[in-house]
PDB file of N, CA and C in Angstrom:
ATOM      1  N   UNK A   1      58.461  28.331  76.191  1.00  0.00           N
ATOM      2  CA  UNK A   1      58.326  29.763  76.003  1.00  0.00           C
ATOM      3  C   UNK A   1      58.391  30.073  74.508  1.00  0.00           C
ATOM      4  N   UNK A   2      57.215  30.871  74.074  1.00  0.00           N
ATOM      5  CA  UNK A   2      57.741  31.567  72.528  1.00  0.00           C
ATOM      6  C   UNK A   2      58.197  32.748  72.326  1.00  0.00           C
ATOM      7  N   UNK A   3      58.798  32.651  71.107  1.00  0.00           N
ATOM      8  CA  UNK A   3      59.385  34.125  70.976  1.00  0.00           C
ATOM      9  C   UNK A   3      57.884  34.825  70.182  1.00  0.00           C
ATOM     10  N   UNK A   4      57.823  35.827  70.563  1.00  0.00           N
ATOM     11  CA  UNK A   4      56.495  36.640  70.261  1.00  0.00           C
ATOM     12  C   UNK A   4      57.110  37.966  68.988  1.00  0.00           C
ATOM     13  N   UNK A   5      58.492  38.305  69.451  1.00  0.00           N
ATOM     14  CA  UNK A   5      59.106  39.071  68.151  1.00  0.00           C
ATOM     15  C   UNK A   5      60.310  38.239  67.607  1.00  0.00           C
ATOM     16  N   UNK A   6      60.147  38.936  65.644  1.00  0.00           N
ATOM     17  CA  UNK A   6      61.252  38.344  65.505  1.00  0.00           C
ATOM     18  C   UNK A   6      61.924  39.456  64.198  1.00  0.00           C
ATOM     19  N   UNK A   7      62.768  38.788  63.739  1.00  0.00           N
ATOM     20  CA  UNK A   7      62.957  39.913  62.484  1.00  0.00           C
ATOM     21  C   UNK A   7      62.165  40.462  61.439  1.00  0.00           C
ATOM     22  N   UNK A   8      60.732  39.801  61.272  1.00  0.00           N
ATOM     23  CA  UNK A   8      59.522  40.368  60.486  1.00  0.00           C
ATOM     24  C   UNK A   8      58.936  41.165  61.352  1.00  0.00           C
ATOM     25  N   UNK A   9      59.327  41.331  62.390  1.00  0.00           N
ATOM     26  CA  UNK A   9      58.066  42.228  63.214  1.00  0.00           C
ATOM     27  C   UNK A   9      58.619  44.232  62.970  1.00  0.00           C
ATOM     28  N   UNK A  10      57.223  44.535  62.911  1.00  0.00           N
ATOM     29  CA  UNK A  10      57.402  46.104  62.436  1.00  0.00           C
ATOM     30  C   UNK A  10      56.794  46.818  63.620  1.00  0.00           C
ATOM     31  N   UNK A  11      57.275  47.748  64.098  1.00  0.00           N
ATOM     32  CA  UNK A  11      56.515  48.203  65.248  1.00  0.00           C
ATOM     33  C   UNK A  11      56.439  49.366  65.177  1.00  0.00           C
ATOM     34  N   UNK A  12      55.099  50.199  65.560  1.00  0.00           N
ATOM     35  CA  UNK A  12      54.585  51.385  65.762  1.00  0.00           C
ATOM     36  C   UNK A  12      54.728  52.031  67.127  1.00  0.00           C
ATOM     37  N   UNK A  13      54.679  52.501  67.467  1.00  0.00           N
ATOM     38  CA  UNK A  13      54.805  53.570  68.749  1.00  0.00           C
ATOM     39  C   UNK A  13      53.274  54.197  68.369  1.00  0.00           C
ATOM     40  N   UNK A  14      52.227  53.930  69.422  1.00  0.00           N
ATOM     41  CA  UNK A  14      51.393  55.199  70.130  1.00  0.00           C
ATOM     42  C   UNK A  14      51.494  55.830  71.081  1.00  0.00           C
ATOM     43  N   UNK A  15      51.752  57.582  70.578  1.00  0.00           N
ATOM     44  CA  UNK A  15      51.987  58.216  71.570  1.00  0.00           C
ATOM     45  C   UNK A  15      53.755  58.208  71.809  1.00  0.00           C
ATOM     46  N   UNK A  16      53.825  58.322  70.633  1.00  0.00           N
ATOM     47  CA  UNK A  16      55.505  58.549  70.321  1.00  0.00           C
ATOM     48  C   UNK A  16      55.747  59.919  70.446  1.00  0.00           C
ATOM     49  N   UNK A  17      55.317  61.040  70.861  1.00  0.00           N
ATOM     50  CA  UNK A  17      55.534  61.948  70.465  1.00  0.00           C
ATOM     51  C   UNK A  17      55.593  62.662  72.561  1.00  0.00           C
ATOM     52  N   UNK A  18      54.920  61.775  72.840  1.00  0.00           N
ATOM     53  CA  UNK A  18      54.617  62.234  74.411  1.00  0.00           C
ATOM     54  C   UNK A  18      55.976  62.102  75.154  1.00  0.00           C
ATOM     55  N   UNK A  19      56.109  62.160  76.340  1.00  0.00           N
ATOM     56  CA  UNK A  19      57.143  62.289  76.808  1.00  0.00           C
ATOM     57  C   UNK A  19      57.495  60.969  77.366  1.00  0.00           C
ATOM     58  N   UNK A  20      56.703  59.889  77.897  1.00  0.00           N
ATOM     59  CA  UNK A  20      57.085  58.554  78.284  1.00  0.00           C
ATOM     60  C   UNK A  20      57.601  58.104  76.567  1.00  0.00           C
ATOM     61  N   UNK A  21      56.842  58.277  75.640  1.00  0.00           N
ATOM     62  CA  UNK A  21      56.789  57.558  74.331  1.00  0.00           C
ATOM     63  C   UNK A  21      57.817  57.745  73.927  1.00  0.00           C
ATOM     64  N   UNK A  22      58.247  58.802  73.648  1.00  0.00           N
ATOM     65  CA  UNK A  22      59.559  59.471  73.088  1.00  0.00           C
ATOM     66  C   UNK A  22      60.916  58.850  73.936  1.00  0.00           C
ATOM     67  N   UNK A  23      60.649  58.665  75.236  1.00  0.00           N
ATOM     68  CA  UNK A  23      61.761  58.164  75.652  1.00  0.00           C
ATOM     69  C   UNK A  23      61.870  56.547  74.953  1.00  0.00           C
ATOM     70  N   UNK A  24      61.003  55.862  75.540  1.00  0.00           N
ATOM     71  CA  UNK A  24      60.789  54.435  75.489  1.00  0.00           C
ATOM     72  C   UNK A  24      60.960  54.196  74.188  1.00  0.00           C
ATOM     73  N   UNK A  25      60.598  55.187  72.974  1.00  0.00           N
ATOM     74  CA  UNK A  25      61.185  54.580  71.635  1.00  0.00           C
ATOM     75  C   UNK A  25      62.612  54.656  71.639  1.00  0.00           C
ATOM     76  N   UNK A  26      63.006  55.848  72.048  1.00  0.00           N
ATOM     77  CA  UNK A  26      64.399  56.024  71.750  1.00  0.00           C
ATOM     78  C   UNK A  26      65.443  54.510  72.689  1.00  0.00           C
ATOM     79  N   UNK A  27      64.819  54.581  73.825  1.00  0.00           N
ATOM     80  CA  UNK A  27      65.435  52.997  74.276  1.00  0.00           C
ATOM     81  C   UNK A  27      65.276  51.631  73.572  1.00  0.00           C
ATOM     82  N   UNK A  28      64.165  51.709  72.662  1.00  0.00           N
ATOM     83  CA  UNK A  28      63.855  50.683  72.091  1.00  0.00           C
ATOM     84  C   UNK A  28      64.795  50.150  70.589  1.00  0.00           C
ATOM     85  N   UNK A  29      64.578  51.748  69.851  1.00  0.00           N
ATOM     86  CA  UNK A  29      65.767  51.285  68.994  1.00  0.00           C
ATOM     87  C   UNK A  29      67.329  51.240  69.234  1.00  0.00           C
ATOM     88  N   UNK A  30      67.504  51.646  70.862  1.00  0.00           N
ATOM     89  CA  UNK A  30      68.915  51.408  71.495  1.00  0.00           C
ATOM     90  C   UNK A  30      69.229  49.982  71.444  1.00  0.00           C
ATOM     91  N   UNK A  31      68.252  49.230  71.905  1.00  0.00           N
ATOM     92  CA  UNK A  31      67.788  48.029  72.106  1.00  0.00           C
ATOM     93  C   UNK A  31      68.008  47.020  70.755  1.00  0.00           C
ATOM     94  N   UNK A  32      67.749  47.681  69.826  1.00  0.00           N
ATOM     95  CA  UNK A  32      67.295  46.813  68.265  1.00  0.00           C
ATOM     96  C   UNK A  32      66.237  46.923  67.755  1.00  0.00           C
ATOM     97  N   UNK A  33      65.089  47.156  68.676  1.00  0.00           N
ATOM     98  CA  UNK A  33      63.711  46.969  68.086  1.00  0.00           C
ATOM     99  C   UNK A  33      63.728  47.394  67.013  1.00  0.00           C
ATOM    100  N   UNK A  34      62.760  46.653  65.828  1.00  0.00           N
ATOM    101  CA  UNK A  34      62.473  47.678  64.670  1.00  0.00           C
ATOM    102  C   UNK A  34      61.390  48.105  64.647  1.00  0.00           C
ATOM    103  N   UNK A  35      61.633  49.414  65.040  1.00  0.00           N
ATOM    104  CA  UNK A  35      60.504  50.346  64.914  1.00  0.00           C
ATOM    105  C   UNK A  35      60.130  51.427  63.851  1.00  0.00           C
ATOM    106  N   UNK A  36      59.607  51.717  62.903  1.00  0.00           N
ATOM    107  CA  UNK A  36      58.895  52.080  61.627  1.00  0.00           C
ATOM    108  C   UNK A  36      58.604  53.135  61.650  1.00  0.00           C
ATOM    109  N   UNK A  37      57.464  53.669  62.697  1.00  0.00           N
ATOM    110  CA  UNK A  37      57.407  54.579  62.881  1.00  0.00           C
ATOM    111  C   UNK A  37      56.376  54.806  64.180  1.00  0.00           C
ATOM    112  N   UNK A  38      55.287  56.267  64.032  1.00  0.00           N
ATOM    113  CA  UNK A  38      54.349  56.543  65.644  1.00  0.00           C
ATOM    114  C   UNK A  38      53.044  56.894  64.917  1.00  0.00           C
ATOM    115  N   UNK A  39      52.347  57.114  66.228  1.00  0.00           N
ATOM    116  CA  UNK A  39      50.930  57.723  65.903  1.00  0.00           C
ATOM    117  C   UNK A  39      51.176  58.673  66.746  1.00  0.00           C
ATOM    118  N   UNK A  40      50.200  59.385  66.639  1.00  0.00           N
ATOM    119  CA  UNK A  40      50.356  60.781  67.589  1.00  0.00           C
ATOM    120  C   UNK A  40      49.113  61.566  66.925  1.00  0.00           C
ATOM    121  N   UNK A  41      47.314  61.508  67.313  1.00  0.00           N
ATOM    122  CA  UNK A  41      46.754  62.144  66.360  1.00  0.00           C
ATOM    123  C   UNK A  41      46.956  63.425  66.983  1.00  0.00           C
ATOM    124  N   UNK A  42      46.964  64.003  65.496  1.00  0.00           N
ATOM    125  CA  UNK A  42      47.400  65.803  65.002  1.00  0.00           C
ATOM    126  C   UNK A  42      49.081  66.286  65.038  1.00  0.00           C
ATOM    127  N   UNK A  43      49.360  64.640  65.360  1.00  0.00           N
ATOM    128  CA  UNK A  43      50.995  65.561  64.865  1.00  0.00           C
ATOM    129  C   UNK A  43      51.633  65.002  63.774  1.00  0.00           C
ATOM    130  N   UNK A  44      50.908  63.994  62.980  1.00  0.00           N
ATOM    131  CA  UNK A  44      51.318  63.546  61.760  1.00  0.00           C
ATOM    132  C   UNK A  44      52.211  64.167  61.161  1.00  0.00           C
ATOM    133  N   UNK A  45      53.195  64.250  60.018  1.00  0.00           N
ATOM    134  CA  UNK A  45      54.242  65.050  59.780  1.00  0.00           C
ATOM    135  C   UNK A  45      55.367  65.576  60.266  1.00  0.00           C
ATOM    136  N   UNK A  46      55.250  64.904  61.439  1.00  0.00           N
ATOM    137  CA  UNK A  46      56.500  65.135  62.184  1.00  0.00           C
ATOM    138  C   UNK A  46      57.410  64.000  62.285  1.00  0.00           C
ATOM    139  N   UNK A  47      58.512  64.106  62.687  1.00  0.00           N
ATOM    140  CA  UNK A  47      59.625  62.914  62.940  1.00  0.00           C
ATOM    141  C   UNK A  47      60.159  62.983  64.745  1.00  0.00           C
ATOM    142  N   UNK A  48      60.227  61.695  65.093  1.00  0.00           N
ATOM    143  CA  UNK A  48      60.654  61.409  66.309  1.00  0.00           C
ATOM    144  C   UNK A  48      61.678  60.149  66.212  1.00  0.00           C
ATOM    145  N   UNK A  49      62.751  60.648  66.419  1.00  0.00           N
ATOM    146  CA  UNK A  49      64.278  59.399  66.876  1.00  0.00           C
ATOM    147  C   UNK A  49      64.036  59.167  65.054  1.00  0.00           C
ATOM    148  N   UNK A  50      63.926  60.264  64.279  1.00  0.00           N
ATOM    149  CA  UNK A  50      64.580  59.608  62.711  1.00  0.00           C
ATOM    150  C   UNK A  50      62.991  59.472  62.197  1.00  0.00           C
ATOM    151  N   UNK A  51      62.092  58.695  62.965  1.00  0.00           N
ATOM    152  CA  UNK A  51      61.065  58.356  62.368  1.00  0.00           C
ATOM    153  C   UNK A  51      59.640  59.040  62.677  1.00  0.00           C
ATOM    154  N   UNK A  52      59.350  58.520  60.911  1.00  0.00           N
ATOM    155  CA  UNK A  52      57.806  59.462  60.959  1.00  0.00           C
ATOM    156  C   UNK A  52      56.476  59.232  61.868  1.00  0.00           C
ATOM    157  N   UNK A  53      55.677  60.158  62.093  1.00  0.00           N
ATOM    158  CA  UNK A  53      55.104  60.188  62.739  1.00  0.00           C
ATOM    159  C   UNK A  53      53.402  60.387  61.750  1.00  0.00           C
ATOM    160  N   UNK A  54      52.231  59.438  62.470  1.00  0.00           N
ATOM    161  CA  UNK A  54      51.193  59.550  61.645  1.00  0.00           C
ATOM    162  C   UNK A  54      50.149  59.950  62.235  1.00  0.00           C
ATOM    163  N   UNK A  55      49.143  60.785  61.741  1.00  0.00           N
ATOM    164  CA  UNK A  55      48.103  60.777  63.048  1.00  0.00           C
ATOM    165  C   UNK A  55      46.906  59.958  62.900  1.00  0.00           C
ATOM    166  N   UNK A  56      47.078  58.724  62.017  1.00  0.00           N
ATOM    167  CA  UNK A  56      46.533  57.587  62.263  1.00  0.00           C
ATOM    168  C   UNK A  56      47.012  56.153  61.963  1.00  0.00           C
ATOM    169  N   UNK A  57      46.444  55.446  62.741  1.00  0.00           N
ATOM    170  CA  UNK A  57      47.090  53.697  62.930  1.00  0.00           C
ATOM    171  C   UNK A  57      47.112  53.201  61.457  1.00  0.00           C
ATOM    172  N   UNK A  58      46.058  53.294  60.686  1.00  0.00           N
ATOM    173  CA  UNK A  58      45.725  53.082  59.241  1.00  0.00           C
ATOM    174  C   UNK A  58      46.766  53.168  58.651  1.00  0.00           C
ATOM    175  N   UNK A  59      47.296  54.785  58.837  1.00  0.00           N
ATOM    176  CA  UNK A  59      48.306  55.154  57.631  1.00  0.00           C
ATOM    177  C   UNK A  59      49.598  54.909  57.709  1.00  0.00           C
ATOM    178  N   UNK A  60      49.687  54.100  59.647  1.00  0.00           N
ATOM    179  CA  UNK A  60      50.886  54.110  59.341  1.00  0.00           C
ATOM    180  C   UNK A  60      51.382  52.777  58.862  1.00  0.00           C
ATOM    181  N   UNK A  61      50.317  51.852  58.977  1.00  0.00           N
ATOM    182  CA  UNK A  61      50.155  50.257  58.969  1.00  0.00           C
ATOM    183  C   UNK A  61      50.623  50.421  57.576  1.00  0.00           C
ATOM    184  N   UNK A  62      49.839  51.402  56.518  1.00  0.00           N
ATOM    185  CA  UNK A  62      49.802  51.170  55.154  1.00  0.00           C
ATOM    186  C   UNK A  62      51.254  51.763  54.528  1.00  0.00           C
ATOM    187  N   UNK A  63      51.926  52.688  55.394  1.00  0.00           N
ATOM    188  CA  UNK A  63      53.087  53.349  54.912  1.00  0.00           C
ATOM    189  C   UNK A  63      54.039  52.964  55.646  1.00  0.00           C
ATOM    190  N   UNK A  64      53.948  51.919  56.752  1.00  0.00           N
ATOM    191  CA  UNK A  64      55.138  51.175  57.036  1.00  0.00           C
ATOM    192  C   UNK A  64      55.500  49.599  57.157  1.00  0.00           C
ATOM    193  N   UNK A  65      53.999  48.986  56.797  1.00  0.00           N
ATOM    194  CA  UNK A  65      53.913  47.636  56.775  1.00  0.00           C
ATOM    195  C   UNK A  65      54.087  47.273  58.236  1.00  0.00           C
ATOM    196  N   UNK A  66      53.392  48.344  59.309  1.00  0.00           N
ATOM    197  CA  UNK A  66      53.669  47.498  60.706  1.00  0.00           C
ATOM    198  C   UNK A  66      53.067  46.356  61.203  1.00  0.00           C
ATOM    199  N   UNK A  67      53.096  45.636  61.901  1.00  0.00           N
ATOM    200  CA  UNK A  67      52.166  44.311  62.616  1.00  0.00           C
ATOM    201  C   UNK A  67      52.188  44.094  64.074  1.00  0.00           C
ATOM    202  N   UNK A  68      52.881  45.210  64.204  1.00  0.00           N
ATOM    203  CA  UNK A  68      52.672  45.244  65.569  1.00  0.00           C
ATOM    204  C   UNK A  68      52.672  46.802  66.286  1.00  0.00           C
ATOM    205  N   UNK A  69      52.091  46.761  67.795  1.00  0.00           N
ATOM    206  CA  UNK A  69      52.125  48.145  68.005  1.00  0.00           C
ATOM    207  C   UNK A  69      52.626  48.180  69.704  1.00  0.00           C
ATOM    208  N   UNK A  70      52.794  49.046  70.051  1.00  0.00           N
ATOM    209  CA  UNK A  70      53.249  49.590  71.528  1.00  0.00           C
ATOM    210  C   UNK A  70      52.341  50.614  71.810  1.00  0.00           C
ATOM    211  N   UNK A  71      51.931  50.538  73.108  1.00  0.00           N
ATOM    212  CA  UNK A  71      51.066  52.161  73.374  1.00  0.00           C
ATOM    213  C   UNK A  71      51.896  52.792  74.670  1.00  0.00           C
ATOM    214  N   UNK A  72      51.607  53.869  73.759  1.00  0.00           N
ATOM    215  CA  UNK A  72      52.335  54.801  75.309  1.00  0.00           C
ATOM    216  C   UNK A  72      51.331  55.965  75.505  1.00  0.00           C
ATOM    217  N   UNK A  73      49.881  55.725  75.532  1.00  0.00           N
ATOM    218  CA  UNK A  73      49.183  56.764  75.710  1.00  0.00           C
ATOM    219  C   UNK A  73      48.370  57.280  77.161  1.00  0.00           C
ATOM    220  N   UNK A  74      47.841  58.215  77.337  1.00  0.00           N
ATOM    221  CA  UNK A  74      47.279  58.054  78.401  1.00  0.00           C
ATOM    222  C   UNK A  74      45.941  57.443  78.904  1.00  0.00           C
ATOM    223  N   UNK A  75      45.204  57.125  80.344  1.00  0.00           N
ATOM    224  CA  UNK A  75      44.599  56.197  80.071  1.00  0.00           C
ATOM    225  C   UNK A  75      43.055  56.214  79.381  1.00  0.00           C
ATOM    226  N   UNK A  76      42.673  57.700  79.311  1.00  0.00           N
ATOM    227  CA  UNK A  76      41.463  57.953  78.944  1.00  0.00           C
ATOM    228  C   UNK A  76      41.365  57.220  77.700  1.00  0.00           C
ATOM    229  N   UNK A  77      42.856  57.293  76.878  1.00  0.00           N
ATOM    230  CA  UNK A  77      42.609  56.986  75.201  1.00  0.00           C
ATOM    231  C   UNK A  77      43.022  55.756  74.737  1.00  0.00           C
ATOM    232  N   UNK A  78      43.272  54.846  75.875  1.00  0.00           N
ATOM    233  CA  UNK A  78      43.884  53.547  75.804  1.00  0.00           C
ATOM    234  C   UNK A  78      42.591  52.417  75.071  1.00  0.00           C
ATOM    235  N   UNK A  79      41.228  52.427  75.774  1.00  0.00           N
ATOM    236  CA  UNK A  79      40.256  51.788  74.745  1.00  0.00           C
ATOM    237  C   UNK A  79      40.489  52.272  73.401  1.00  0.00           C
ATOM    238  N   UNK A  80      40.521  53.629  72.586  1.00  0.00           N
ATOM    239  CA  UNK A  80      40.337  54.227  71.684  1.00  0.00           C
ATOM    240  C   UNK A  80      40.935  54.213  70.522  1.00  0.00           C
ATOM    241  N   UNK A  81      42.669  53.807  71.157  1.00  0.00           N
ATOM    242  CA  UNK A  81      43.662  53.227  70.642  1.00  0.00           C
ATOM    243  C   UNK A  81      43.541  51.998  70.009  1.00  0.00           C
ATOM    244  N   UNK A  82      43.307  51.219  71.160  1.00  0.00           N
ATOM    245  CA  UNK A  82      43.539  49.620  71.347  1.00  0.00           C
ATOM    246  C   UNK A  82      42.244  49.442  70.025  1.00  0.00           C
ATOM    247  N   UNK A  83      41.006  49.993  69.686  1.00  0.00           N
ATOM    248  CA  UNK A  83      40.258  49.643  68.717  1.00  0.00           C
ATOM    249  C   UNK A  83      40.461  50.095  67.658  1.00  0.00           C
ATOM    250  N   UNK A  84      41.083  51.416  67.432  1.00  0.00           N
ATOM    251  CA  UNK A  84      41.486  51.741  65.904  1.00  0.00           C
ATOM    252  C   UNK A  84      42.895  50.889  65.815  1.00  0.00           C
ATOM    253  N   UNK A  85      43.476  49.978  66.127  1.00  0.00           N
ATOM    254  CA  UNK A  85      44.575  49.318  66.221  1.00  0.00           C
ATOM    255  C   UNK A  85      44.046  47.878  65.492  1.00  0.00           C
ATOM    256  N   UNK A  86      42.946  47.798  66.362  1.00  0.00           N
ATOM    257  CA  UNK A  86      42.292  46.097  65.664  1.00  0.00           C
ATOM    258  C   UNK A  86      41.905  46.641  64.102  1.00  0.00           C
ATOM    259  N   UNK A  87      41.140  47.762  64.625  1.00  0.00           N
ATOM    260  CA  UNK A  87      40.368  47.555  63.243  1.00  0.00           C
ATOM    261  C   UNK A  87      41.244  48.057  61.626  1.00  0.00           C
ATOM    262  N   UNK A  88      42.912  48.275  62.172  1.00  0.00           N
ATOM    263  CA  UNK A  88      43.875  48.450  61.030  1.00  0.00           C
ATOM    264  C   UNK A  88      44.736  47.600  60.836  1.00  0.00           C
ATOM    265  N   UNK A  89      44.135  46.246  61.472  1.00  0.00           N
ATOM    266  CA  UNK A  89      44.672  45.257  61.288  1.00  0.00           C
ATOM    267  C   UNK A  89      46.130  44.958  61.679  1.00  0.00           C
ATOM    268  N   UNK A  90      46.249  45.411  63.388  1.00  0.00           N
ATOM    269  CA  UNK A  90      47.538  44.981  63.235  1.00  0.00           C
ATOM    270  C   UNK A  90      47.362  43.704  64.692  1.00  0.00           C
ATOM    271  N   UNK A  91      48.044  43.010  64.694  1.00  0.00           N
ATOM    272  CA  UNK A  91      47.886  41.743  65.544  1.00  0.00           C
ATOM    273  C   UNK A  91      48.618  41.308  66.808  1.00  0.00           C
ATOM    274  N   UNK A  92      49.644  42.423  66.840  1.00  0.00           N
ATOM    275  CA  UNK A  92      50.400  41.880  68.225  1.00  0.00           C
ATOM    276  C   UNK A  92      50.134  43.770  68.964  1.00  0.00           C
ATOM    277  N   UNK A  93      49.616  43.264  70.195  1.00  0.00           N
ATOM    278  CA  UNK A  93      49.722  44.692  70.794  1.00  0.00           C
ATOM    279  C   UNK A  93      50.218  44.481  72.204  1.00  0.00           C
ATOM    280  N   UNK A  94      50.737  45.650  72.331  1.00  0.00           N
ATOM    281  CA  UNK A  94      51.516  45.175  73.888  1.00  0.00           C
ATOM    282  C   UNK A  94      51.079  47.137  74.329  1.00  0.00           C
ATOM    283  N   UNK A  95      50.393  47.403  75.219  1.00  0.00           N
ATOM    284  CA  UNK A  95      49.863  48.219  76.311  1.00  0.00           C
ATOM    285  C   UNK A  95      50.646  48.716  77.537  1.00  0.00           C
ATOM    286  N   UNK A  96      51.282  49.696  77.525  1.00  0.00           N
ATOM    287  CA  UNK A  96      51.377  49.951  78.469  1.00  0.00           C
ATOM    288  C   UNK A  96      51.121  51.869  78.786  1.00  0.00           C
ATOM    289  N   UNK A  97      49.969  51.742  79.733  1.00  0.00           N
ATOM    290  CA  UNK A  97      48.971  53.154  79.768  1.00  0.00           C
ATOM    291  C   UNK A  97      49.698  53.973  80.339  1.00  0.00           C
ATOM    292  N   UNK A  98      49.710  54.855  80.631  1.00  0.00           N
ATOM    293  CA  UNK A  98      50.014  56.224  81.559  1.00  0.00           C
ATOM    294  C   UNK A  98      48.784  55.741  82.451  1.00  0.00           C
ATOM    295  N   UNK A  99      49.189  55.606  84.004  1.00  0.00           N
ATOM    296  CA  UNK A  99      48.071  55.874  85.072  1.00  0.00           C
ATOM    297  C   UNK A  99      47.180  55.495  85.369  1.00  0.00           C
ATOM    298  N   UNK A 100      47.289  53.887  84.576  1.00  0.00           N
ATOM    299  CA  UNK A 100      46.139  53.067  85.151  1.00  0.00           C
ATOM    300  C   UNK A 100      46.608  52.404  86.396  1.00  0.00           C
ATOM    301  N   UNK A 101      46.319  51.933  87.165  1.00  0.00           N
ATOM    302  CA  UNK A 101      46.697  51.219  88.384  1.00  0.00           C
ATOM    303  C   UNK A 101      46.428  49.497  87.922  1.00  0.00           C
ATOM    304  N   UNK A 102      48.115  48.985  88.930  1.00  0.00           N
ATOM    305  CA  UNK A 102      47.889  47.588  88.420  1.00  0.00           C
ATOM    306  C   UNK A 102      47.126  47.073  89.416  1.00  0.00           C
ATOM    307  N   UNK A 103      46.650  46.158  89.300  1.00  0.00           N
ATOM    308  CA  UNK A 103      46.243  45.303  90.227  1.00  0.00           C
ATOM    309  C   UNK A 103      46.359  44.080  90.457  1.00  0.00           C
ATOM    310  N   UNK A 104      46.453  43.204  91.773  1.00  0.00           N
ATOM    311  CA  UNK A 104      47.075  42.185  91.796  1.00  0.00           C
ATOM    312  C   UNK A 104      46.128  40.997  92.914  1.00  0.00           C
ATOM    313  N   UNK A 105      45.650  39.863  92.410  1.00  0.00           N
ATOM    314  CA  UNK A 105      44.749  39.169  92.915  1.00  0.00           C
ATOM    315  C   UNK A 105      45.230  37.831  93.556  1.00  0.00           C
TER     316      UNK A 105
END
């Protein structure tokens, strides 16, 4: 088994600002996680659990040195996410949508 986080890892919240997000961060830095900061487009400028909030992946990569991300969005915007995420270069993503259905084969 590998460890996938470790003490270099920086983590973003998408959809930190929503109501699953907001919880799940606040458990997360209960937890330890280090989390940096969120995305939330159009609520940039705001703060959630201490930390800032960006309304893009770019800025927050560049103003918090993240490398990794969490989604807590819903599912329409989960592709939309997941590609402005690659393309800001961050490399570990872990998904989890609002309201997609799992499925099991």
């Amino acid at each position: 088994m590998s460890i996938l986080l470790n003490d270099d890892t920086r983590v973003i919240v998408q959809g930190i600002t929503g109501k699953i997000g907001s919880v799940q961060t606040k458990w997360m830095l209960e937890y330890g996680t280090k989390i940096v900061g969120g995305v939330t487009p159009g609520k940039g400028g705001n703060r959630v659990e201490g930390l800032p909030v960006f309304n893009y992946v770019d800025e927050a990569v560049k103003e918090t040195g993240a490398n990794a991300s969490v989604f807590f969005v819903p599912a329409a915007f989960v592709l939309d996410a997941f590609l402005e995420t690659i393309d800001a270069g961050v490399g570990f993503i872990v998904i989890v949508p609002e309201h997609i259905p799992v499925t099991m084969s």
